[in-house]
N, C-alpha and C. Protein backbone atom coordinates (compact mmCIF):
# COMPACT_ATOMS: atom_id res chain seq x y z
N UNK A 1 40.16 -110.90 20.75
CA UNK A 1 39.82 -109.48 20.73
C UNK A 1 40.32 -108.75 21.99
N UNK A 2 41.35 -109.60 22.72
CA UNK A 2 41.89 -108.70 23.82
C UNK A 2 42.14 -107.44 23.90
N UNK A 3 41.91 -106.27 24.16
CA UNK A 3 42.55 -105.03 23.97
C UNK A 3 41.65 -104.01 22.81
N UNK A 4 40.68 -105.09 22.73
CA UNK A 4 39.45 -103.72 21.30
C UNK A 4 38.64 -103.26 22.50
N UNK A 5 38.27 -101.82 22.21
CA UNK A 5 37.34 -101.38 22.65
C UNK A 5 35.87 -102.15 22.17
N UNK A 6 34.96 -101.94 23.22
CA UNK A 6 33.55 -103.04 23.40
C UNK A 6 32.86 -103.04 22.32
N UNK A 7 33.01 -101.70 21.99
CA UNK A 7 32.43 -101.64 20.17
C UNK A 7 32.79 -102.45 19.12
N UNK A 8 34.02 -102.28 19.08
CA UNK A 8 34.77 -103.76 18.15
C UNK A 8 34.89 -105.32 18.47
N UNK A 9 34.91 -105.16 19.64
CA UNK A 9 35.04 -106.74 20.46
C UNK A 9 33.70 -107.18 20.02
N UNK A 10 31.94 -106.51 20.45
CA UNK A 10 31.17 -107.18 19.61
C UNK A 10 30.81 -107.50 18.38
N UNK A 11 31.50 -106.47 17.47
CA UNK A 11 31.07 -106.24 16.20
C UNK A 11 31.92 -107.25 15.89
N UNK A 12 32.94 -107.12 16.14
CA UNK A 12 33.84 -108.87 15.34
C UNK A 12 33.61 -110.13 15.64
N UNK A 13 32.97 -110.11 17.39
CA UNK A 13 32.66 -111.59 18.06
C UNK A 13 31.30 -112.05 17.51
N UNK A 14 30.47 -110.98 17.68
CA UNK A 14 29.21 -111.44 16.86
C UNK A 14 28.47 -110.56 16.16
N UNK A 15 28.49 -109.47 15.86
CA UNK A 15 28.00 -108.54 14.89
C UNK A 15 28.15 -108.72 13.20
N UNK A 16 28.99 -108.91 13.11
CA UNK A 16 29.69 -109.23 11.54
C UNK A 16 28.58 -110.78 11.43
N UNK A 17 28.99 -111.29 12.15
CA UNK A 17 28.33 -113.16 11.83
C UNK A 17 27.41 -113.24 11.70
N UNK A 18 26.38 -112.27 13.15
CA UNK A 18 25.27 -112.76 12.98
C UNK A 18 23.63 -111.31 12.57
N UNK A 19 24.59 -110.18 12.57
CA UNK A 19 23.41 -109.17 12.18
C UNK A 19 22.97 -109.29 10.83
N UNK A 20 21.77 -108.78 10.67
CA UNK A 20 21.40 -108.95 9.50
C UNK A 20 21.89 -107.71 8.47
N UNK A 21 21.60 -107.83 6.93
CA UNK A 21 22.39 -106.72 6.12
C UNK A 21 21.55 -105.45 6.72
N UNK A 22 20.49 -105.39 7.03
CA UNK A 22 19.50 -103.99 7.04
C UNK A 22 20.52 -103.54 8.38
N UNK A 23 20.83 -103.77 9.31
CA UNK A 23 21.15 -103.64 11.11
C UNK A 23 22.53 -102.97 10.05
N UNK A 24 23.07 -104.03 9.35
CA UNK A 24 24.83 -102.92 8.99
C UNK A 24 24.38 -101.98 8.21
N UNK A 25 23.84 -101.75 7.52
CA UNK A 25 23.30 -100.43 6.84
C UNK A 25 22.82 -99.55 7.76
N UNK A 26 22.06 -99.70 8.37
CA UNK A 26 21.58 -98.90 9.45
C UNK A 26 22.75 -98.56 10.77
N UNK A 27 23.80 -99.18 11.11
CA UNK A 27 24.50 -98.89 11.82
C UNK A 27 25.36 -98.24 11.12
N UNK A 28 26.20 -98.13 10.01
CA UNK A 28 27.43 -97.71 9.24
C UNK A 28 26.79 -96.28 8.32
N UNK A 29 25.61 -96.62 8.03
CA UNK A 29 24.68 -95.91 6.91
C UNK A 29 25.12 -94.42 7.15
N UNK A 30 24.89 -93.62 8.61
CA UNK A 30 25.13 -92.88 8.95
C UNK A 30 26.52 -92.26 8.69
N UNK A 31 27.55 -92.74 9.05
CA UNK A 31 28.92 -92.57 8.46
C UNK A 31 29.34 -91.36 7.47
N UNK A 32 29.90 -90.39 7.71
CA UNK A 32 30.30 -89.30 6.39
C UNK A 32 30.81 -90.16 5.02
N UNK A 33 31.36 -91.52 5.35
CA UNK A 33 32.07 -91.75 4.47
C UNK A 33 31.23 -92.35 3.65
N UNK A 34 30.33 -92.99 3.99
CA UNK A 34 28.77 -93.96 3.50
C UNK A 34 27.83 -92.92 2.69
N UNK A 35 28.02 -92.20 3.19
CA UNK A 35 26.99 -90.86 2.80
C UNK A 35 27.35 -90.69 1.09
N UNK A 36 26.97 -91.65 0.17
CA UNK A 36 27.15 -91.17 -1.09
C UNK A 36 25.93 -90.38 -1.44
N UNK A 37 24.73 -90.27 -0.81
CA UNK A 37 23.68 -89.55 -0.85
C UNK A 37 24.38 -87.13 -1.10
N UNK A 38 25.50 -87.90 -0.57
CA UNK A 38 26.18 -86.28 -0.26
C UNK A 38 27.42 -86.05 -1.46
N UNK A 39 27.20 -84.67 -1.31
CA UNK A 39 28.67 -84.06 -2.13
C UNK A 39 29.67 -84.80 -1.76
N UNK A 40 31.08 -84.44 -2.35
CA UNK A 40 32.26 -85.25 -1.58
C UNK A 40 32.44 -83.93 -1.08
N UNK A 41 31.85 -82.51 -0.98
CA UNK A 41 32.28 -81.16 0.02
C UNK A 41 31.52 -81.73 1.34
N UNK A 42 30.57 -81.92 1.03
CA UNK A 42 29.76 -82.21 2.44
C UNK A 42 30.21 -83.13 3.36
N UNK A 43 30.37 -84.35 2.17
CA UNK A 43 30.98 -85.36 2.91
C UNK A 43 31.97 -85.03 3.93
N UNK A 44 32.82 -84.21 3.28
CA UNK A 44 34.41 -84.15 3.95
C UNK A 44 33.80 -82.79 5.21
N UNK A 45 32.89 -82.11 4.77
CA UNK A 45 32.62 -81.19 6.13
C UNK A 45 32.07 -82.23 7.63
N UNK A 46 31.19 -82.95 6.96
CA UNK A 46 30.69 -83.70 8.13
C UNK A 46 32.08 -84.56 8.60
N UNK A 47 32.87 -85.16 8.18
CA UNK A 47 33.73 -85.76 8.69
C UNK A 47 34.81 -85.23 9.61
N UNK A 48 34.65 -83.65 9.08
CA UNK A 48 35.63 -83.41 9.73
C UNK A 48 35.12 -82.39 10.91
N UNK A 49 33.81 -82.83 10.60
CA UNK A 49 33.10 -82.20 12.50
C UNK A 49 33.18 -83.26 13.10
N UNK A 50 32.96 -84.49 12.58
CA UNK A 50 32.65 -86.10 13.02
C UNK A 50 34.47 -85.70 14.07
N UNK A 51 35.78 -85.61 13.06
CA UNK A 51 37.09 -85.35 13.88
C UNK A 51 37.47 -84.36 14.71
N UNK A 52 36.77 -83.78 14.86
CA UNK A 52 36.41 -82.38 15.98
C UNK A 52 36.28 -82.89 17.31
N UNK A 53 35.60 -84.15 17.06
CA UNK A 53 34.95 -84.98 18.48
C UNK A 53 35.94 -85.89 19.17
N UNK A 54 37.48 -85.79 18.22
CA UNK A 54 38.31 -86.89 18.63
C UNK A 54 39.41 -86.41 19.32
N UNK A 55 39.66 -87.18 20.33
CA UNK A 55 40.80 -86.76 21.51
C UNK A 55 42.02 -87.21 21.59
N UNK A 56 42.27 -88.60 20.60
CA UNK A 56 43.31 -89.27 20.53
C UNK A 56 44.54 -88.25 19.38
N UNK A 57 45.34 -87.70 20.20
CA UNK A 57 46.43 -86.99 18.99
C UNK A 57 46.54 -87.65 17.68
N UNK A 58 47.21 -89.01 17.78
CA UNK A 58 47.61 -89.79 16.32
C UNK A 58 46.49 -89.09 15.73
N UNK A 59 44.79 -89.91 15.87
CA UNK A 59 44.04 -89.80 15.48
C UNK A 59 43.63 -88.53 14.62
N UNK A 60 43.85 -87.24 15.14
CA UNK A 60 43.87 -85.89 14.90
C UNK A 60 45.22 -85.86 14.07
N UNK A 61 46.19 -86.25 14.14
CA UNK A 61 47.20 -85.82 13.14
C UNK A 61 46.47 -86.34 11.93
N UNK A 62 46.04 -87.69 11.46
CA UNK A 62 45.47 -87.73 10.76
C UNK A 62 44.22 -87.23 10.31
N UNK A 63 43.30 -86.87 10.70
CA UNK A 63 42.39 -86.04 10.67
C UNK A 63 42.21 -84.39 10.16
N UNK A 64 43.81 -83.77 10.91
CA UNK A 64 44.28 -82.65 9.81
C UNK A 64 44.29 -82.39 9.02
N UNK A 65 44.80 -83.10 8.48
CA UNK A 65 45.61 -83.83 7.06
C UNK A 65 44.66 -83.30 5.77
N UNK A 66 44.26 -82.39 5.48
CA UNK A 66 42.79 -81.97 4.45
C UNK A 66 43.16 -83.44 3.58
N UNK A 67 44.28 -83.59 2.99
CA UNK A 67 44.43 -84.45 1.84
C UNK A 67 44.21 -85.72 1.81
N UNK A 68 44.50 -86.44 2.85
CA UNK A 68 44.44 -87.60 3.32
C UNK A 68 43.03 -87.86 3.94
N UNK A 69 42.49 -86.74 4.57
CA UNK A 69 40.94 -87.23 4.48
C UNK A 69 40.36 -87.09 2.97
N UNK A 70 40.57 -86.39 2.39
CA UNK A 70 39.87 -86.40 1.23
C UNK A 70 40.28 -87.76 0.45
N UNK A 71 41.33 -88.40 0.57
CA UNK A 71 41.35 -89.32 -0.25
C UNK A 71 41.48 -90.52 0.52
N UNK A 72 40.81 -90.65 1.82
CA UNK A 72 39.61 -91.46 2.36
C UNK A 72 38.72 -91.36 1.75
N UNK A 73 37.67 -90.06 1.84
CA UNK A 73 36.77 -90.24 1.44
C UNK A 73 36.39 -90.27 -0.20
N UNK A 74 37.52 -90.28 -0.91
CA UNK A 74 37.28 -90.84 -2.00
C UNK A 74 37.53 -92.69 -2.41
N UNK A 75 38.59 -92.60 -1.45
CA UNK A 75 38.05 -94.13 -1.45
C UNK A 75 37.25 -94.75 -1.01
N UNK A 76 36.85 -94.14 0.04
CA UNK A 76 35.12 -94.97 0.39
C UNK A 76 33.86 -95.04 -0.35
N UNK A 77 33.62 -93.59 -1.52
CA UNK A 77 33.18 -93.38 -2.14
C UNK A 77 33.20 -94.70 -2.83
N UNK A 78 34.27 -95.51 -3.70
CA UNK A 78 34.23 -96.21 -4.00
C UNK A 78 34.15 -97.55 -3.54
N UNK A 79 34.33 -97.62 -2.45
CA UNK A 79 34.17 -98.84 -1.64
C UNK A 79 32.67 -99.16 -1.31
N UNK A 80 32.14 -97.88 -1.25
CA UNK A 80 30.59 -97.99 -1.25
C UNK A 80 29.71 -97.86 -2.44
N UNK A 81 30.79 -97.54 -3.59
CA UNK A 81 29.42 -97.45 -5.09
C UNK A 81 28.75 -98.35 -5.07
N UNK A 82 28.85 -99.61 -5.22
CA UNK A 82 27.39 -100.59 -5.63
C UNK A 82 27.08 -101.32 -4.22
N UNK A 83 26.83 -100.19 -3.02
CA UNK A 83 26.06 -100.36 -1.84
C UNK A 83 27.00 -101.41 -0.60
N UNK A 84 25.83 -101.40 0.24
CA UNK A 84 26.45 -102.04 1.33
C UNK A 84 26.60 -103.86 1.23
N UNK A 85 26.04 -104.19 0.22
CA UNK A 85 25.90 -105.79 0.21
C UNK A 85 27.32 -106.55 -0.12
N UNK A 86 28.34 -105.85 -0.80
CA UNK A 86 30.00 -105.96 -0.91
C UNK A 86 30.70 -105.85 0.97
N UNK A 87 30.41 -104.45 1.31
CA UNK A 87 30.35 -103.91 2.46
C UNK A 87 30.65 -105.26 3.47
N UNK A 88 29.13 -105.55 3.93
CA UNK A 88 28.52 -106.37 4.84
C UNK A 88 29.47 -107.81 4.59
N UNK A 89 29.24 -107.70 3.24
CA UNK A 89 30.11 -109.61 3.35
C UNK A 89 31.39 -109.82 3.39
N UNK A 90 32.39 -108.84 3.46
CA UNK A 90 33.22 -108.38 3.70
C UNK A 90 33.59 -108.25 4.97
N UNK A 91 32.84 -107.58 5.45
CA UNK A 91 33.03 -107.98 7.29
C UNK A 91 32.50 -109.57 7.72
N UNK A 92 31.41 -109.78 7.06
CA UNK A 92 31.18 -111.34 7.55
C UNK A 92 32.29 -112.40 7.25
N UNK A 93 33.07 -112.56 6.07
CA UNK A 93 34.17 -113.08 5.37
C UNK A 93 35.30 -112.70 6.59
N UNK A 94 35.57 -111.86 6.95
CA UNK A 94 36.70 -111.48 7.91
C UNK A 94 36.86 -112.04 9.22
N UNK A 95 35.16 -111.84 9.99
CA UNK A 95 34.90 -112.96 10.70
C UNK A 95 34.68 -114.73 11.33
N UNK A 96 35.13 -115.02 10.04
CA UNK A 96 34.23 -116.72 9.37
C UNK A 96 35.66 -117.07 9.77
N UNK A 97 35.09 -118.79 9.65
CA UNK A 97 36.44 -119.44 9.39
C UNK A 97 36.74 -119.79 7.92
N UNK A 98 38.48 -119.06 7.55
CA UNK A 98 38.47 -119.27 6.19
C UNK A 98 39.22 -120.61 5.76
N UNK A 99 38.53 -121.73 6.88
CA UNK A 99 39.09 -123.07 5.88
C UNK A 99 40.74 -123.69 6.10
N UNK A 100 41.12 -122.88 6.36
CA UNK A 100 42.65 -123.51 6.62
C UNK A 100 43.26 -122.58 8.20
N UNK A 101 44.20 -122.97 8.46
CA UNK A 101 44.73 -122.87 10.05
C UNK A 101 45.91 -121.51 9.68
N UNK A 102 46.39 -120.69 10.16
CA UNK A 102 47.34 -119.50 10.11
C UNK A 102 48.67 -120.27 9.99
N UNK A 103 48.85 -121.37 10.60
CA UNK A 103 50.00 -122.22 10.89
C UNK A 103 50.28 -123.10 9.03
N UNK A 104 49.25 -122.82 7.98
CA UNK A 104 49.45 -123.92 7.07
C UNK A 104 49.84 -122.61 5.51
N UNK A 105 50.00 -121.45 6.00
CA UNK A 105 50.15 -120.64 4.91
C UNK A 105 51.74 -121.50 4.33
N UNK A 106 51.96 -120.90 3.55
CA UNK A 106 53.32 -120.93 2.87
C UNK A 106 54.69 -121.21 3.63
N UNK A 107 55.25 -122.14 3.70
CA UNK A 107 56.54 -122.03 4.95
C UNK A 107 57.46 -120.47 4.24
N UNK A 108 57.77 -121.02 3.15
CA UNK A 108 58.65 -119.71 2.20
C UNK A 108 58.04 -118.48 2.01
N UNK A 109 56.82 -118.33 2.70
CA UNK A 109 56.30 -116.53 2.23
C UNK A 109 56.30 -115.66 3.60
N UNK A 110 57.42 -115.17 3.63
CA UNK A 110 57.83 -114.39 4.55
C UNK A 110 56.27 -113.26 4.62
N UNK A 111 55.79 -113.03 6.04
CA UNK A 111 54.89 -111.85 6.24
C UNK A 111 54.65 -111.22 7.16
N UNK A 112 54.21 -109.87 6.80
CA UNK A 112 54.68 -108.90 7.39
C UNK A 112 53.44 -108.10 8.20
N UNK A 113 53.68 -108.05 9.65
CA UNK A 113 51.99 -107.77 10.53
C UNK A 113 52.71 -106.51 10.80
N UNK A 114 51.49 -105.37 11.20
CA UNK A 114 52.15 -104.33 11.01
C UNK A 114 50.66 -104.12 12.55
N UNK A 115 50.55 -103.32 13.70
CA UNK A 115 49.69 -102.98 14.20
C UNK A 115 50.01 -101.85 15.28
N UNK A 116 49.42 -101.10 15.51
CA UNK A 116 49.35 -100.03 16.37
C UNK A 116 48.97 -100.07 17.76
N UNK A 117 49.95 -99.37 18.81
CA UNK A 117 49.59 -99.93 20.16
C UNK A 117 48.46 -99.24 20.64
N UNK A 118 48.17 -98.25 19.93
CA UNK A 118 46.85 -97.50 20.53
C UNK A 118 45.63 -97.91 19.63
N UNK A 119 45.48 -98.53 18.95
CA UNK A 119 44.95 -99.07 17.89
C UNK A 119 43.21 -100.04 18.76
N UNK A 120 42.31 -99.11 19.30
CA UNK A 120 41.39 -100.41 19.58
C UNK A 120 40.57 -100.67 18.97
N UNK A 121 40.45 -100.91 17.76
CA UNK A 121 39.79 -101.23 16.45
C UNK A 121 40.42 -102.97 16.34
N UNK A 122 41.81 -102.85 15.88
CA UNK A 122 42.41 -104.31 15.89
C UNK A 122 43.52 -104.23 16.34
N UNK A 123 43.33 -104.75 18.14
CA UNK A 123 44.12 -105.07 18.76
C UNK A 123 45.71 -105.64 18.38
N UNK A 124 46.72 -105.18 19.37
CA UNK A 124 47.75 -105.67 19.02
C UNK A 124 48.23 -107.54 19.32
N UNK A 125 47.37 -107.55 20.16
CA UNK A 125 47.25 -109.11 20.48
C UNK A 125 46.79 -110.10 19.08
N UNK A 126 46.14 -109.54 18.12
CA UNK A 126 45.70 -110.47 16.65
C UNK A 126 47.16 -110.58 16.20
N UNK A 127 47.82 -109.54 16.06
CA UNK A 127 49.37 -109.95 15.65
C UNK A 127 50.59 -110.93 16.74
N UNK A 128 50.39 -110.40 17.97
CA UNK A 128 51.18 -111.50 18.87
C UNK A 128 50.85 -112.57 18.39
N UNK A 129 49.22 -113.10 18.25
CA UNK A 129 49.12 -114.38 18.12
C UNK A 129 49.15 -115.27 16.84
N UNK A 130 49.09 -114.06 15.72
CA UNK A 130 49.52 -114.43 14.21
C UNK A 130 50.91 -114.56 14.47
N UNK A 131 51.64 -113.89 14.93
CA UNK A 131 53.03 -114.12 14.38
C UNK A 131 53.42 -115.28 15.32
N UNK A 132 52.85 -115.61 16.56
CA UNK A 132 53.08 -116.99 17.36
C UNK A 132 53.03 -117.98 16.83
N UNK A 133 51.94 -118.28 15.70
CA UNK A 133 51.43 -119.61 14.76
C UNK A 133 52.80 -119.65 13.74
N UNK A 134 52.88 -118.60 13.47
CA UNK A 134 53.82 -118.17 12.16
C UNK A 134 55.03 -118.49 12.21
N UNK A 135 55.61 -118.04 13.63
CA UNK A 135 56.72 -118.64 13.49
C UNK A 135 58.16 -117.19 13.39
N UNK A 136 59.21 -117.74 13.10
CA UNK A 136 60.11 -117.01 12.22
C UNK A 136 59.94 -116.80 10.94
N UNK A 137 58.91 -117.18 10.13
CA UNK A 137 58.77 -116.38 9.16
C UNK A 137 57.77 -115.17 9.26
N UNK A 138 57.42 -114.83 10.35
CA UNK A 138 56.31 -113.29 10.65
C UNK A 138 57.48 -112.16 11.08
N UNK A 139 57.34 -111.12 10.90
CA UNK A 139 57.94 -109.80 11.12
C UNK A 139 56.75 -108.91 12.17
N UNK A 140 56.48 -109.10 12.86
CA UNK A 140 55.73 -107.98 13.49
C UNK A 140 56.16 -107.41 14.34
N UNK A 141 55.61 -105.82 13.48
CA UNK A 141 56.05 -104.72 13.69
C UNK A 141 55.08 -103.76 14.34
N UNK A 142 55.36 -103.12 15.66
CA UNK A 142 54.23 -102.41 16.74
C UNK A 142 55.19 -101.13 16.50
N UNK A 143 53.89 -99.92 16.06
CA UNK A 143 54.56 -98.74 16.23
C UNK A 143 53.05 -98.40 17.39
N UNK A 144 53.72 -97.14 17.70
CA UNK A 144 52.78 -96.33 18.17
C UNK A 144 51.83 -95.37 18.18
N UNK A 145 51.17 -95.88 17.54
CA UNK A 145 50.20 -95.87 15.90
C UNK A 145 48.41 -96.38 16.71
N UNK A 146 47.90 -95.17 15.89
CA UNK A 146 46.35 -95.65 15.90
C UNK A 146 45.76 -96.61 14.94
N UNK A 147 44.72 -96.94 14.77
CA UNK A 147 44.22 -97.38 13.31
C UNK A 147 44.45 -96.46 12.15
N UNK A 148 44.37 -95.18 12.23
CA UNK A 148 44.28 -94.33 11.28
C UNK A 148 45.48 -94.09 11.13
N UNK A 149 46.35 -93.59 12.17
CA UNK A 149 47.94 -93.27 11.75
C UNK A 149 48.67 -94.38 11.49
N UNK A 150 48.43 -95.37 11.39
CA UNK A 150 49.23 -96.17 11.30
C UNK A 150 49.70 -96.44 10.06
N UNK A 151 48.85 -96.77 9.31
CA UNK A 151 49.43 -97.13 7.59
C UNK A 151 49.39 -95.12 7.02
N UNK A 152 49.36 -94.38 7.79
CA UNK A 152 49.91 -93.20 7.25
C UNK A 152 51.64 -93.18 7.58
N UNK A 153 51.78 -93.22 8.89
CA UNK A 153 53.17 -93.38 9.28
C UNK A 153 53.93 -94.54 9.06
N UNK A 154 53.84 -95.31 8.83
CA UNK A 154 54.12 -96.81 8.12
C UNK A 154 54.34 -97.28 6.64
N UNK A 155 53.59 -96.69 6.23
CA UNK A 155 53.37 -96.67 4.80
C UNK A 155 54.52 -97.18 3.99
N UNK A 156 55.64 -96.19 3.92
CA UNK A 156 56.65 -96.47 3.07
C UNK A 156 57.55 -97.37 3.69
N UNK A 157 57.98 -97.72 5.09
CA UNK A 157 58.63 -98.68 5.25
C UNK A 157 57.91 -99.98 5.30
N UNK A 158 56.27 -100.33 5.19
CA UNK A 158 55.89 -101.34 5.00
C UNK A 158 56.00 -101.69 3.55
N UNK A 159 55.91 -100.80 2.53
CA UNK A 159 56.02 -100.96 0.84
C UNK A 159 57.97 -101.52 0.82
N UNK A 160 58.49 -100.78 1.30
CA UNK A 160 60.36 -100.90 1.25
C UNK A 160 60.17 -102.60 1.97
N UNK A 161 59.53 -102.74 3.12
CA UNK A 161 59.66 -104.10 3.22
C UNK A 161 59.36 -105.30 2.41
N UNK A 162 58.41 -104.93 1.66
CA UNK A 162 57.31 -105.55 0.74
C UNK A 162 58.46 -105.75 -0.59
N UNK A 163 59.00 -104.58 -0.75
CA UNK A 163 59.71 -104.80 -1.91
C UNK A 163 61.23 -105.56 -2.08
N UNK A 164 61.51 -105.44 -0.46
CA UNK A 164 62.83 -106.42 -0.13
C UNK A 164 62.65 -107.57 0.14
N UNK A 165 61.49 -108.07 0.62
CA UNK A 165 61.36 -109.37 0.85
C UNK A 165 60.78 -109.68 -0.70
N UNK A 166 60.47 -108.69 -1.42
CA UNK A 166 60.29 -109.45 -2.98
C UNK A 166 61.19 -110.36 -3.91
């Protein structure tokens, strides 16, 4: 977790593993995007006072964007219909060990890490050290990219890659 801000460094080192489901509901619950209790107008008003509060440019380019928040928050909408218990194990699953080593994937499946240098959600160091195990078959690719801008500005040359290495 070199390089996450302290918020993420615990939530991935031990938050995900070891809080209980009520603590992630109660921490995330709040969230505009969680808020199915709300309109998707409301939703998107609170969110975008929630981006009022943000200083990072990328961050705010995306945040502009009326369209692209809205269809965040329609996908969260759905990411949250049948509650936080998908949610929660989902982050716990991300955290765990999943059983096999990064080094034993596929020799022949070329893949493709994509991460942002301003990014302190997920550090650019998870990709140095994925694509270290990996080998010459990893492509990683550092733009200068937040969490949020990143698969906005990325987008189509990660799909064009996706479809050439197909």
């Amino acid at each position: 977790m070199k390089g996450a801000n302290w918020l993420h460094w615990i939530a991935f080192t031990f938050g995900w593993r070891y809080a209980q489901p009520w603590a992630i509901r109660w921490f995330f619950g709040g969230e505009p995007s969680a808020r199915l209790d709300l309109s998707d107008e409301k939703r998107y008003e609170l969110q975008m006072q929630a981006a009022g509060k943000m200083t990072n440019k990328k961050d705010l380019e995306f945040f502009n964007d009326a369209d692209l928040v809205r269809l965040f928050l329609r996908g969260a909408r759905e990411y949250y219909a049948h509650g936080f218990g998908a949610f929660t194990e989902d982050g716990r699953l991300i955290c765990s060990d999943w059983g096999f080593r990064i080094e034993d994937v596929r020799k022949d499946l070329p893949v493709q890490l994509w991460y942002g240098k301003q990014d302190p959600n997920v550090p650019l160091n998870h990709g140095v050290q994925i694509a270290a195990r990996l080998g010459a078959r990893a492509q990683l690719n550092v733009k200068d990219e937040t969490h949020a801008s990143l698969w906005v500005n990325s987008m189509r040359e990660a799909m064009e890659g996706i479809m050439k290495a197909s």
